[in-house]
C-alpha atoms as a PDB file:
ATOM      1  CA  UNK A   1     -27.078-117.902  95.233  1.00  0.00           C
ATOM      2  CA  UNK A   2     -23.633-119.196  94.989  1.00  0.00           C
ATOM      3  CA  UNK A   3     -21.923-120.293  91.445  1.00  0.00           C
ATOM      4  CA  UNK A   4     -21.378-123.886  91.031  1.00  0.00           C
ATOM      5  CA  UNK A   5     -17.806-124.562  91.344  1.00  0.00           C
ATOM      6  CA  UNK A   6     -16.103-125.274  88.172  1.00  0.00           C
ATOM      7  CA  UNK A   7     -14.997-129.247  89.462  1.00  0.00           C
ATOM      8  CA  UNK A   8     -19.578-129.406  89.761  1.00  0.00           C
ATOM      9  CA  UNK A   9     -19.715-128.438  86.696  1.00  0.00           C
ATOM     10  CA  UNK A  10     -17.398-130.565  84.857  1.00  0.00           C
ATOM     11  CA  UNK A  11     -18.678-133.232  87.112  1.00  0.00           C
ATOM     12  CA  UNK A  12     -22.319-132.608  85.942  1.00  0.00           C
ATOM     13  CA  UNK A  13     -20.907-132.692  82.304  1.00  0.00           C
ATOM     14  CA  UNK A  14     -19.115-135.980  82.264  1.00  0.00           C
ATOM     15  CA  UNK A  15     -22.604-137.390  84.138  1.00  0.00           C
ATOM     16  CA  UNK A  16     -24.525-135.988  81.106  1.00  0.00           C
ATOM     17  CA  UNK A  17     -22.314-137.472  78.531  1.00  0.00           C
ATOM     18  CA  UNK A  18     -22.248-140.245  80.408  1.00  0.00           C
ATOM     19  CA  UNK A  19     -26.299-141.020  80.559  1.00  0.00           C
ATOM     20  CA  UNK A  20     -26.336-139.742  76.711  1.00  0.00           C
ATOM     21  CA  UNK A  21     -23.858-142.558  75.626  1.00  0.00           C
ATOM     22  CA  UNK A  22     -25.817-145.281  77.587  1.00  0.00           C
ATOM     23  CA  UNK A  23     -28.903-143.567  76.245  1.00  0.00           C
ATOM     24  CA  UNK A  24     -27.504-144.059  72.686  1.00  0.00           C
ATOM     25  CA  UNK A  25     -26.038-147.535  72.872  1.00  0.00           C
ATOM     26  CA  UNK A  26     -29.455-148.944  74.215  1.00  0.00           C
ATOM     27  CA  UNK A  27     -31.343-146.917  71.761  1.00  0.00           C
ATOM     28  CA  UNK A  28     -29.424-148.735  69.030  1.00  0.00           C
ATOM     29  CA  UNK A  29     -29.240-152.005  70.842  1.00  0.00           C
ATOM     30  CA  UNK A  30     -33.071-152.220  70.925  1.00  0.00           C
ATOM     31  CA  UNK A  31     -33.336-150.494  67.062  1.00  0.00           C
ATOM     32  CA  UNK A  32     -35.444-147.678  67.866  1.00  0.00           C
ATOM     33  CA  UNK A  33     -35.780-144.566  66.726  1.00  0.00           C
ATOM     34  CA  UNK A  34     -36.642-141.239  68.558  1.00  0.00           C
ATOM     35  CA  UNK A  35     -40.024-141.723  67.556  1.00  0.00           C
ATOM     36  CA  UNK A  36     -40.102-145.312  68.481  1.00  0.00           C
ATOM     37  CA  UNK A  37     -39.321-143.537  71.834  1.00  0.00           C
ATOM     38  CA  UNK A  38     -41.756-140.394  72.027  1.00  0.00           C
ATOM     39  CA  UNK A  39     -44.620-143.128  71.426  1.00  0.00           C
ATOM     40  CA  UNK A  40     -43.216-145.503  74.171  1.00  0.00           C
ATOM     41  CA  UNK A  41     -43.397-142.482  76.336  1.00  0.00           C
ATOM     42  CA  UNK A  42     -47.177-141.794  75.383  1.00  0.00           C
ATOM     43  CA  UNK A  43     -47.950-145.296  76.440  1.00  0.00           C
ATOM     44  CA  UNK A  44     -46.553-144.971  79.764  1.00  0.00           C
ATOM     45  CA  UNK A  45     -48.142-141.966  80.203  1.00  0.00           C
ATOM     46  CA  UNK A  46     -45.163-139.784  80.099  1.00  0.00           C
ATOM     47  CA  UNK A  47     -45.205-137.701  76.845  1.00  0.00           C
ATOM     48  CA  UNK A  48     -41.858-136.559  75.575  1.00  0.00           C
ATOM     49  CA  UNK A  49     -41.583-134.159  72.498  1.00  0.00           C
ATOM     50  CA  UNK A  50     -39.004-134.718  70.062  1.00  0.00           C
ATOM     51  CA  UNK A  51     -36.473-131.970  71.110  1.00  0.00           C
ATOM     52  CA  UNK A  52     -36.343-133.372  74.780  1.00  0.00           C
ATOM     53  CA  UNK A  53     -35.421-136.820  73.671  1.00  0.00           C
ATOM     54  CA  UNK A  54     -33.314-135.261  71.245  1.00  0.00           C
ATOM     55  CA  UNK A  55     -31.401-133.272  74.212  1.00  0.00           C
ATOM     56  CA  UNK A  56     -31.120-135.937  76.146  1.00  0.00           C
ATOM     57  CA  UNK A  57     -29.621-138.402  73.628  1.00  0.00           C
ATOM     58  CA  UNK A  58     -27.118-134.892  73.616  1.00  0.00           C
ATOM     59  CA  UNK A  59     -26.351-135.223  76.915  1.00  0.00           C
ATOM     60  CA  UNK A  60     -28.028-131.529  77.410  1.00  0.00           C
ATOM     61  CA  UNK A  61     -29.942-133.011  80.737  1.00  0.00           C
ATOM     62  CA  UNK A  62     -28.513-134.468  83.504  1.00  0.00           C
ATOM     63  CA  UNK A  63     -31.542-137.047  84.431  1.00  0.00           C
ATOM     64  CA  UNK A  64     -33.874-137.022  87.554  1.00  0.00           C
ATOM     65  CA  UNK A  65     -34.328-140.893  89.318  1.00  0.00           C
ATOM     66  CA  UNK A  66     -37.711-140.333  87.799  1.00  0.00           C
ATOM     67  CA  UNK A  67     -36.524-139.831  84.202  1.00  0.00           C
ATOM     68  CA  UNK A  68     -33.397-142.841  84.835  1.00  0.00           C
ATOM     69  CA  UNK A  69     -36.352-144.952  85.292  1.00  0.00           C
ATOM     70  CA  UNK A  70     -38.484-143.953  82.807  1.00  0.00           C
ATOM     71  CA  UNK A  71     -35.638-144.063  79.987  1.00  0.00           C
ATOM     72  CA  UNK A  72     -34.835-147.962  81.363  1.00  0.00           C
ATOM     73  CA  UNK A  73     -38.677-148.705  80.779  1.00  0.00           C
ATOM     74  CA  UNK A  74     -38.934-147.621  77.692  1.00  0.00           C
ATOM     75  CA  UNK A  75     -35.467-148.606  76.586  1.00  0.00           C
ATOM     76  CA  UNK A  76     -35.729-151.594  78.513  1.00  0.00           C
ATOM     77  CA  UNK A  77     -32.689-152.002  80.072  1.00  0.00           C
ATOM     78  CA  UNK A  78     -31.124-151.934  83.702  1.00  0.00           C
ATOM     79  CA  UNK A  79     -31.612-148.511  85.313  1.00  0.00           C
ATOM     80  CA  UNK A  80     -28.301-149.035  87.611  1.00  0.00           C
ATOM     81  CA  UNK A  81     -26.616-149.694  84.279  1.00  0.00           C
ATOM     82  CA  UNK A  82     -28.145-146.610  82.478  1.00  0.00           C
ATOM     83  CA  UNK A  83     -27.040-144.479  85.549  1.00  0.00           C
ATOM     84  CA  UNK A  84     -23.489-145.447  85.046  1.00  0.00           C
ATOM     85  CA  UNK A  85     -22.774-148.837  86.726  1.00  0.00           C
ATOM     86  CA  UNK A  86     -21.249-152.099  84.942  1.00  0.00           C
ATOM     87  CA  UNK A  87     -19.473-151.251  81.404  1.00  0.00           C
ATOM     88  CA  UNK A  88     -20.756-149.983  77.811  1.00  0.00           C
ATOM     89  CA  UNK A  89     -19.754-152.967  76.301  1.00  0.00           C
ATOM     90  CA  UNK A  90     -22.225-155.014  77.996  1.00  0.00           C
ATOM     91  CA  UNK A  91     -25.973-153.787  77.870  1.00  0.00           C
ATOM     92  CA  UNK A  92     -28.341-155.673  80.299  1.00  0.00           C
ATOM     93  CA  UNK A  93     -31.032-155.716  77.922  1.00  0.00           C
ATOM     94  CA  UNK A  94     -35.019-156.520  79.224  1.00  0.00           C
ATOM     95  CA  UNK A  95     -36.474-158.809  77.802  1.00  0.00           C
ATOM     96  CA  UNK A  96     -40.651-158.671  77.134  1.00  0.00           C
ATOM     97  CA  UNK A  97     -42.862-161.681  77.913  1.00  0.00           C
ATOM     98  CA  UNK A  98     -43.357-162.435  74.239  1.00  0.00           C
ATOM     99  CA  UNK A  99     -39.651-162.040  73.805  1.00  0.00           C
ATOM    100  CA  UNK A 100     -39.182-164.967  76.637  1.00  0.00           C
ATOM    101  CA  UNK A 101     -41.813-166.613  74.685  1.00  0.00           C
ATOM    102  CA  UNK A 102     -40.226-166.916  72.024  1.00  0.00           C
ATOM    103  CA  UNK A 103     -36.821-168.036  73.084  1.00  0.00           C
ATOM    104  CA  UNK A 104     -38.848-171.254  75.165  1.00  0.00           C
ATOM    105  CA  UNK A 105     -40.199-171.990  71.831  1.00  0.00           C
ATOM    106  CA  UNK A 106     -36.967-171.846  70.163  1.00  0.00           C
ATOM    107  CA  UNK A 107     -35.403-174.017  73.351  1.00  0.00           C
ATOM    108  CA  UNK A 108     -37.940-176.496  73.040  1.00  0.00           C
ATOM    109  CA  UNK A 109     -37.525-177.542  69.026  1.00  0.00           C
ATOM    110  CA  UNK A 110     -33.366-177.677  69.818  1.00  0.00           C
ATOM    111  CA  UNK A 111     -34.407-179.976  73.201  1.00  0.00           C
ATOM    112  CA  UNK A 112     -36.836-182.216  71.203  1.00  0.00           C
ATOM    113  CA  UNK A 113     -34.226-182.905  68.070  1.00  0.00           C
ATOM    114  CA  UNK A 114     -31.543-183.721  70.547  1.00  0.00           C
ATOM    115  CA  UNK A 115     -30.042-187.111  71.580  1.00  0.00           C
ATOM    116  CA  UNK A 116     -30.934-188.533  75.350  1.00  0.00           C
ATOM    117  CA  UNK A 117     -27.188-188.319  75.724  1.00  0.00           C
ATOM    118  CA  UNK A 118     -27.407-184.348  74.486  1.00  0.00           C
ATOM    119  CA  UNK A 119     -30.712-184.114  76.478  1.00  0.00           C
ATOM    120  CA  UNK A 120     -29.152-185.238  80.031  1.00  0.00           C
ATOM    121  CA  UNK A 121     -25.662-182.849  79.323  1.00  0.00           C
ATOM    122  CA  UNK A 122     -28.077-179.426  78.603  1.00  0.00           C
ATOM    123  CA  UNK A 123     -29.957-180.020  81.523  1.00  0.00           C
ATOM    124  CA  UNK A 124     -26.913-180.415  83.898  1.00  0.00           C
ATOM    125  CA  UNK A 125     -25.237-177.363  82.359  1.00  0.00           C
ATOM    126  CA  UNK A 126     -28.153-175.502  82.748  1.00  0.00           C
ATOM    127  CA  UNK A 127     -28.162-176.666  86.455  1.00  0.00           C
ATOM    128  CA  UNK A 128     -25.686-175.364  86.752  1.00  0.00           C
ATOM    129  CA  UNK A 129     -26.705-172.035  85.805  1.00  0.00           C
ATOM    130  CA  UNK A 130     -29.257-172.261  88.450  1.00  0.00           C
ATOM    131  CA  UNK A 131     -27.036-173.523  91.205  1.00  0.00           C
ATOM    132  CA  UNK A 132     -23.831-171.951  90.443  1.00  0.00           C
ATOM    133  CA  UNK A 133     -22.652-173.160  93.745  1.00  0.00           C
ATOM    134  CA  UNK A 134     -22.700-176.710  92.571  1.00  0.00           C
ATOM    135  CA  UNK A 135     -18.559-177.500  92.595  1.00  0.00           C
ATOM    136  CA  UNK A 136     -18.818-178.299  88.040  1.00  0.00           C
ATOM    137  CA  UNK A 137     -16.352-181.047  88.325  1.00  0.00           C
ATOM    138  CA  UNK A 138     -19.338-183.341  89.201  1.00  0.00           C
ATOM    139  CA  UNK A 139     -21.553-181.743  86.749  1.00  0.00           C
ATOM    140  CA  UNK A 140     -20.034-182.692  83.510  1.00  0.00           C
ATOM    141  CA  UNK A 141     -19.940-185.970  84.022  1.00  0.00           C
ATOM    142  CA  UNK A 142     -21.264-187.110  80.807  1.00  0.00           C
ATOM    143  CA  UNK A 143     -18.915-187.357  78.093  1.00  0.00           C
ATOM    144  CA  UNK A 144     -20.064-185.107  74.774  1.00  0.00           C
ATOM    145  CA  UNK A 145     -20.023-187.877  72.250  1.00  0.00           C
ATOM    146  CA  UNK A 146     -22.869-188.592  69.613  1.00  0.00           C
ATOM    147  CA  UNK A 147     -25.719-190.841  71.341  1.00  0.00           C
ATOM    148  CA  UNK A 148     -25.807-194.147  68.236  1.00  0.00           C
ATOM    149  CA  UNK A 149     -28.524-195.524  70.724  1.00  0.00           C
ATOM    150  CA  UNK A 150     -31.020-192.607  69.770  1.00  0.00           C
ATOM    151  CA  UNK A 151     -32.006-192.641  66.298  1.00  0.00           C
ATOM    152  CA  UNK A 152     -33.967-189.612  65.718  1.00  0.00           C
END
């Protein structure tokens, strides 16, 4: 069998290191600890012991697709951005039902305390989320002043 080339090898490393660092920042991101992680893996039917989460957070493995994707379950993030893609600085995050759940709630009491005028500019700056291709000049057509029509 012939020896991996020594470019392979420090190829392999820098992928390793690579994964372990994206491994690491979404570990801390979503506050969990390697436990947190070894029962996630239980749950999704893919037992880890300690020492192989340890050695991965290490960068001692260089991942399978399998194990990419079962890191971005139970890490919840992007696999493509776990892999390597996109930058450290900016960690496309999951979110869980009851997560989105909460945030609606949270959207509704700020929609319900604000002014019609308030109302009517949130909803066409979040059109224009939807429908980026929308030119925003005509968007924000509403000027942001304070609404003395709508007493709360």
């Amino acid at each position: 069998m012939p020896k991996k080339s020594t470019e392979r090898l420090q190829e392999e490393s820098l992928l390793r290191e690579n994964f372990a660092n994206r491994l690491r920042l979404a570990k801390t991101a979503r506050g969990m600890s390697n436990t947190d992680i070894m029962e996630k893996a239980e749950r999704l039917g893919q037992p880890m012991r300690k020492s192989k989460v340890s050695q991965f957070l290490h960068g001692r493995f260089l991942p399978t697709n399998k194990r990419v994707f079962l890191w971005a379950r139970i890490l919840r993030v992007d696999p493509l951005w776990l892999s390597g893609s996109g930058s450290d600085d900016d960690i496309p995050l999951i979110k869980t039902i009851e997560e989105d759940n909460e945030d609606i709630q949270e959207l509704l009491q700020l929609f319900a305390s604000m002014s019609s005028v308030q109302k009517r500019l949130l909803m066409q700056i979040a059109k224009q989320f939807r429908f980026p291709y929308v030119n925003d000049t005509y968007m924000l057509d509403t000027k942001l002043t304070r609404d003395t029509s709508d007493k709360k």
